[in-house]
Protein backbone atom coordinates (compact mmCIF):
# COMPACT_ATOMS: atom_id res chain seq x y z
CA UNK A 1 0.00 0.00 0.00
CA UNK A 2 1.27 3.15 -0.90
CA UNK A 3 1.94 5.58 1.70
CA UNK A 4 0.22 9.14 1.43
CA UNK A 5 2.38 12.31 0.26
CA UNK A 6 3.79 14.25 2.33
CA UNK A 7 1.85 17.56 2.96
CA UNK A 8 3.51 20.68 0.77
CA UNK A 9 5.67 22.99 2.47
CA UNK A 10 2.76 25.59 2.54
CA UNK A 11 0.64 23.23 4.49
CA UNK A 12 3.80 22.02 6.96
CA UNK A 13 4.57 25.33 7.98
CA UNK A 14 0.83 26.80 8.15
CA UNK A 15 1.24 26.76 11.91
CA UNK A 16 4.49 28.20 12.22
CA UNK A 17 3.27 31.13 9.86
CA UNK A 18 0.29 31.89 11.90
CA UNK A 19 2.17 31.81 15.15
CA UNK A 20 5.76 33.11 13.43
CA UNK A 21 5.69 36.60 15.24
CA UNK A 22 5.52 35.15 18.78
CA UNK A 23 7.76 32.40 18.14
CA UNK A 24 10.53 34.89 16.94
CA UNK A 25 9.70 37.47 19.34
CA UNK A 26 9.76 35.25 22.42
CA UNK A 27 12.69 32.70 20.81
CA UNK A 28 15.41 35.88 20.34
CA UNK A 29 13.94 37.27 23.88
CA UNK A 30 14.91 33.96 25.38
CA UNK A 31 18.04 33.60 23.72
CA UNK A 32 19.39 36.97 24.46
CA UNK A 33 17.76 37.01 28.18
CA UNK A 34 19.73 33.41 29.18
CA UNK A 35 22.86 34.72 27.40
CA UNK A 36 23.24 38.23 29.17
CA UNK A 37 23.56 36.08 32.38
CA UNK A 38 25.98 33.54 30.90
CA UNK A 39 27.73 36.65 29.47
CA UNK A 40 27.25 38.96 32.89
CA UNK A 41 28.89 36.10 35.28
CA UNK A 42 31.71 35.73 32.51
CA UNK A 43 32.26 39.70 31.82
CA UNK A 44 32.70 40.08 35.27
CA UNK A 45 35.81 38.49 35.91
CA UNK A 46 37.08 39.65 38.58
CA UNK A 47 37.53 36.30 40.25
CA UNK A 48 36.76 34.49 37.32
CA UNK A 49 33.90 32.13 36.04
CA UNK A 50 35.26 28.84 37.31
CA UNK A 51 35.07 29.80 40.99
CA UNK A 52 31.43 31.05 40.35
CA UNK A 53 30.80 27.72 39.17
CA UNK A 54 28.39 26.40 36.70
CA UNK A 55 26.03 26.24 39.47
CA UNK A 56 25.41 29.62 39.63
CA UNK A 57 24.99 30.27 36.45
CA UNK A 58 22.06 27.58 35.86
CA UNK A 59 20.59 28.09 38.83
CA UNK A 60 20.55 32.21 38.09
CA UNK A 61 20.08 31.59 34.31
CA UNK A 62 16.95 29.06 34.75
CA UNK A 63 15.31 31.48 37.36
CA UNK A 64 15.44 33.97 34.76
CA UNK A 65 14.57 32.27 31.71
CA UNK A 66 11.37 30.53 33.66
CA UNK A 67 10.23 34.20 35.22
CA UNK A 68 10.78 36.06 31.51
CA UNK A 69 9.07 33.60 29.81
CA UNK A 70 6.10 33.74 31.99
CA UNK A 71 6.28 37.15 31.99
CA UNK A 72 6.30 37.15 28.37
CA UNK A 73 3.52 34.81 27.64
CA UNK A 74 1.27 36.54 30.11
CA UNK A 75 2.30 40.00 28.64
CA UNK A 76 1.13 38.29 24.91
CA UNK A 77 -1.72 37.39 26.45
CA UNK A 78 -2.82 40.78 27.76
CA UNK A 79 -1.87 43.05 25.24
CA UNK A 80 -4.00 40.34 22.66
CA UNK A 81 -7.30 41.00 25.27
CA UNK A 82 -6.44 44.58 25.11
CA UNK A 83 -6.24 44.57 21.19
CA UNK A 84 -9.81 42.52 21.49
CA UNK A 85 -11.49 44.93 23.91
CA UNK A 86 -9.70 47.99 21.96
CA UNK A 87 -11.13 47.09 18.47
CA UNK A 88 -14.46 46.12 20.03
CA UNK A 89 -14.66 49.69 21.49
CA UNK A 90 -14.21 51.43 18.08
CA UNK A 91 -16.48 49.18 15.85
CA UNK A 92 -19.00 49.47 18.43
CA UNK A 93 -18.26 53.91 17.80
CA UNK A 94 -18.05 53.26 14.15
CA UNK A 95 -21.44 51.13 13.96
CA UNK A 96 -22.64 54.49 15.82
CA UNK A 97 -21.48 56.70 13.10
CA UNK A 98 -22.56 54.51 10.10
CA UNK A 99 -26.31 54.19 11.94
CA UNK A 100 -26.02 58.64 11.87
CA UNK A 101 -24.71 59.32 8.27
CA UNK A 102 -24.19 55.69 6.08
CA UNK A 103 -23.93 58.21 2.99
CA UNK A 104 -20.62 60.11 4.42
CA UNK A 105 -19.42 56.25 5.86
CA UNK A 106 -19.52 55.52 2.29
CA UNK A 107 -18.18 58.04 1.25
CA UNK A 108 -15.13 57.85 3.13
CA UNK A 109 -14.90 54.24 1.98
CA UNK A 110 -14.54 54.84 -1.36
CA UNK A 111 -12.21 57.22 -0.67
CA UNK A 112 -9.75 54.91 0.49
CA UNK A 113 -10.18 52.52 -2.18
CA UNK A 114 -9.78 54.78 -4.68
CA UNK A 115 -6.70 55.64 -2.81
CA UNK A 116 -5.31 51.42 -2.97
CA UNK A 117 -5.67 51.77 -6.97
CA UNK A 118 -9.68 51.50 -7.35
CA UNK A 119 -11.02 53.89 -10.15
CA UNK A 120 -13.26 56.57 -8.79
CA UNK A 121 -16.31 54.52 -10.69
CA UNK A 122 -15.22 51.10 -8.90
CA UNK A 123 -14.60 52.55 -5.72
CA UNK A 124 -18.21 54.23 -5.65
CA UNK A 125 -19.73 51.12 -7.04
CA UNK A 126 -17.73 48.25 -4.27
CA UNK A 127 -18.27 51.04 -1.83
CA UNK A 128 -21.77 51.07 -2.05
CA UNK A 129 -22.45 47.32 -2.19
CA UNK A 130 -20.02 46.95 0.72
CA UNK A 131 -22.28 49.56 2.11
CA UNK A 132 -25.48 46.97 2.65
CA UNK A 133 -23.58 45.27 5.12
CA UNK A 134 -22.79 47.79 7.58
CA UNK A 135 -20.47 45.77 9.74
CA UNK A 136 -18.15 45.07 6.43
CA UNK A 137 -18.35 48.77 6.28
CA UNK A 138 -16.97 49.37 9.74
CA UNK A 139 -14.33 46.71 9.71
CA UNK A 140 -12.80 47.97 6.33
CA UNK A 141 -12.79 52.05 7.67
CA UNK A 142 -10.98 50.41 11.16
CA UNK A 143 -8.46 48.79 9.27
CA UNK A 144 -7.52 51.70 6.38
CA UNK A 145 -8.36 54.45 8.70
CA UNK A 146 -7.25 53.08 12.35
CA UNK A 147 -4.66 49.97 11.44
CA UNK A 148 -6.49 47.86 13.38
CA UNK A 149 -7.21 43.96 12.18
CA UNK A 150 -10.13 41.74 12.92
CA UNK A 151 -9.21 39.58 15.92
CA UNK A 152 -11.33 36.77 15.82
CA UNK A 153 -9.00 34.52 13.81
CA UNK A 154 -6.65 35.44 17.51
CA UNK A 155 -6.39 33.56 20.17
CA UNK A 156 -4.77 35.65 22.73
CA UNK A 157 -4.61 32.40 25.53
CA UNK A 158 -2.64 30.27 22.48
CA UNK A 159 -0.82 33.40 21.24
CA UNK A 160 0.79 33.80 25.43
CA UNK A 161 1.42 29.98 25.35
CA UNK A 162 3.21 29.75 21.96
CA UNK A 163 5.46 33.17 23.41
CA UNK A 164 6.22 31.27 26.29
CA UNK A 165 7.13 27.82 24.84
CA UNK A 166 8.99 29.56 21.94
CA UNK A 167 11.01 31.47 25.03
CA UNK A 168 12.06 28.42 26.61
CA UNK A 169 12.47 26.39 23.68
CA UNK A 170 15.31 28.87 22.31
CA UNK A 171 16.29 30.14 25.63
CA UNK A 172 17.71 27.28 27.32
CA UNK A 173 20.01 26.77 24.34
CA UNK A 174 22.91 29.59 25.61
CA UNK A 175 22.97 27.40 29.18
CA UNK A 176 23.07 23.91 27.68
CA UNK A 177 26.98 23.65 28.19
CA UNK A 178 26.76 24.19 31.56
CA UNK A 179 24.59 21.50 32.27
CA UNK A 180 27.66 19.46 31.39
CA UNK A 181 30.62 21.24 31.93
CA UNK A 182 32.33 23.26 34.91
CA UNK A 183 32.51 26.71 34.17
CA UNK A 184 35.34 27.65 32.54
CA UNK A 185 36.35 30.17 29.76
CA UNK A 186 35.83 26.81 27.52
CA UNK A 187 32.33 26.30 28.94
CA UNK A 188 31.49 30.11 28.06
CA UNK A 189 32.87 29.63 24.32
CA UNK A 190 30.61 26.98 23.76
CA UNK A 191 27.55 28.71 25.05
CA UNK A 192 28.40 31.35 22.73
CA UNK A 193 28.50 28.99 20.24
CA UNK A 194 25.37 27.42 20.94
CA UNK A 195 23.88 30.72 21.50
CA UNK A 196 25.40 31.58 17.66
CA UNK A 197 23.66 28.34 16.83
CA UNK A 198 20.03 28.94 17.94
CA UNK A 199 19.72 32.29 16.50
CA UNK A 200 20.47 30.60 13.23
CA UNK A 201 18.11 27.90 13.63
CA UNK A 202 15.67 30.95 14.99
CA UNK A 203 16.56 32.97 11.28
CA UNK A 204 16.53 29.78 9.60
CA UNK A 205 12.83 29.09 10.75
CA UNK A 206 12.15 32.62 10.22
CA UNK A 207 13.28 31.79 6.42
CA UNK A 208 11.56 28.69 5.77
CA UNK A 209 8.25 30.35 7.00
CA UNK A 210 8.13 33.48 5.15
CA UNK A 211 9.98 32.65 2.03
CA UNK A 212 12.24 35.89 2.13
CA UNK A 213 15.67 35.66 1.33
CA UNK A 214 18.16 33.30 3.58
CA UNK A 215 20.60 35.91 3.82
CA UNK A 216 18.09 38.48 5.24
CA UNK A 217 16.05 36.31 7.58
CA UNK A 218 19.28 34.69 9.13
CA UNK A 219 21.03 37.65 8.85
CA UNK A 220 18.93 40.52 11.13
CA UNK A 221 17.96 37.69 13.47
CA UNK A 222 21.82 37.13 14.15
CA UNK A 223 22.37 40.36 14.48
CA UNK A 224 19.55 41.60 16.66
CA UNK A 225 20.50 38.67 19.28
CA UNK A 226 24.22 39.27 18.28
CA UNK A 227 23.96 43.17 19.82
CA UNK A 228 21.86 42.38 22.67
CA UNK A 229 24.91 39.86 23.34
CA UNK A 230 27.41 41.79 23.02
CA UNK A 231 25.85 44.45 25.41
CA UNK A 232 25.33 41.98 28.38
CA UNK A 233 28.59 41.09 27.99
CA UNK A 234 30.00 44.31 27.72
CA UNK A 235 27.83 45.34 30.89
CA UNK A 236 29.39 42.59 33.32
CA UNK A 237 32.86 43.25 32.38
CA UNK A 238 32.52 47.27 33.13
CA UNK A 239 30.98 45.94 36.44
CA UNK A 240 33.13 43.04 37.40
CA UNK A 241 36.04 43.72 35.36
């Protein structure tokens, strides 16, 4: 029996697509929150990494990652309710309006499509039929005239999870030598590389889900982290150094 075909690649990644702006925004949080402690305890080396021991660091580096990430995913979660209760607000005002004066609602509509390449005859005629529905109406004058997107297709409960596994997932890269090693300049060198390693893998995923080029999605992602790095780094040595 012949096995089925595996799913195309726009199917595969649907999921990562819908959820790709958490999982990068909480993956390079994570990263760079886990390595600024790695980097603080070995910038300040005043008495050196190996006698703060590898202890230390996990049991510092853990606290943090498990407190940001919650942080994070709750803080997804709450600005998503906000962005609910906000857009309910104004469709609920711009049902208001469109009830007072659907001719000048209409108006306004096909303004704005005339303005996104409509000619004035098109956007006049689509404005009026989009005008029987009044609730089409409202949505399209929130989104051209206030930015702001219909939120059903959001879950703001999945959106915190996803930020939160995403922050862990990536996070607990930078410490993974630790959990094997002693801390040493060696130990530190290979967290940097692993930390080098999952901001790849971050841009890489960042890549395959979008479809822009390699260079770019690998690229910023590297050096977004690679700054943040460098800073925490740069902090603990002007401290401890």
């Amino acid at each position: 029996m012949q096995a089925d075909p595996a799913p195309p690649p726009s199917r595969r990644m649907g999921r990562t697509q819908e959820f790709l702006k958490q999982i990068v925004y909480g993956g390079n949080d994570g990263i760079v929150t886990t390595f600024a402690v790695v980097a603080g305890f070995a910038g300040a080396r005043a008495e050196g990494v190996a006698q703060i021991g590898a202890v230390a660091v996990l049991v510092f580096g853990m606290a943090n990652l498990f407190a940001d990430a919650i942080s994070m995913g709750l803080g997804e979660f709450l600005s998503g309710r906000a962005q609910r209760d906000l857009y309910g607000a104004r469709m609920r005002r711009r049902m208001e309006g469109i009830g007072r004066d659907p001719a000048e609602a209409r108006t306004r509509l096909s303004r704005h499509l005339r303005a996104r390449g409509l000619s004035p005859t098109d956007a006049d005629s689509t404005a009026a039929i989009l005008a029987r529905t009044p609730s089409m109406t409202a949505e399209m004058l929130l989104r051209y005239e206030d930015g702001l997107g219909h939120p059903d297709d959001d879950s703001p409960a999945i959106n915190g999870l996803v930020t939160f596994i995403a922050f862990v997932t990536f996070g607990i890269v930078p410490l993974m030598p630790y959990f094997l090693l002693p801390a040493d300049s060696g130990t530190f060198g290979l967290s940097m590389a692993a930390t080098l390693f999952a901001l790849i893998a971050l841009g890489l995923l960042r890549w395959n889900a979008t479809g822009l080029g390699l260079g770019r999605s690998v690229g910023e992602t590297v050096l977004v982290g690679g700054i943040c790095a460098m800073v925490a780094f740069a902090v603990g040595a002007a401290v401890g150094g």
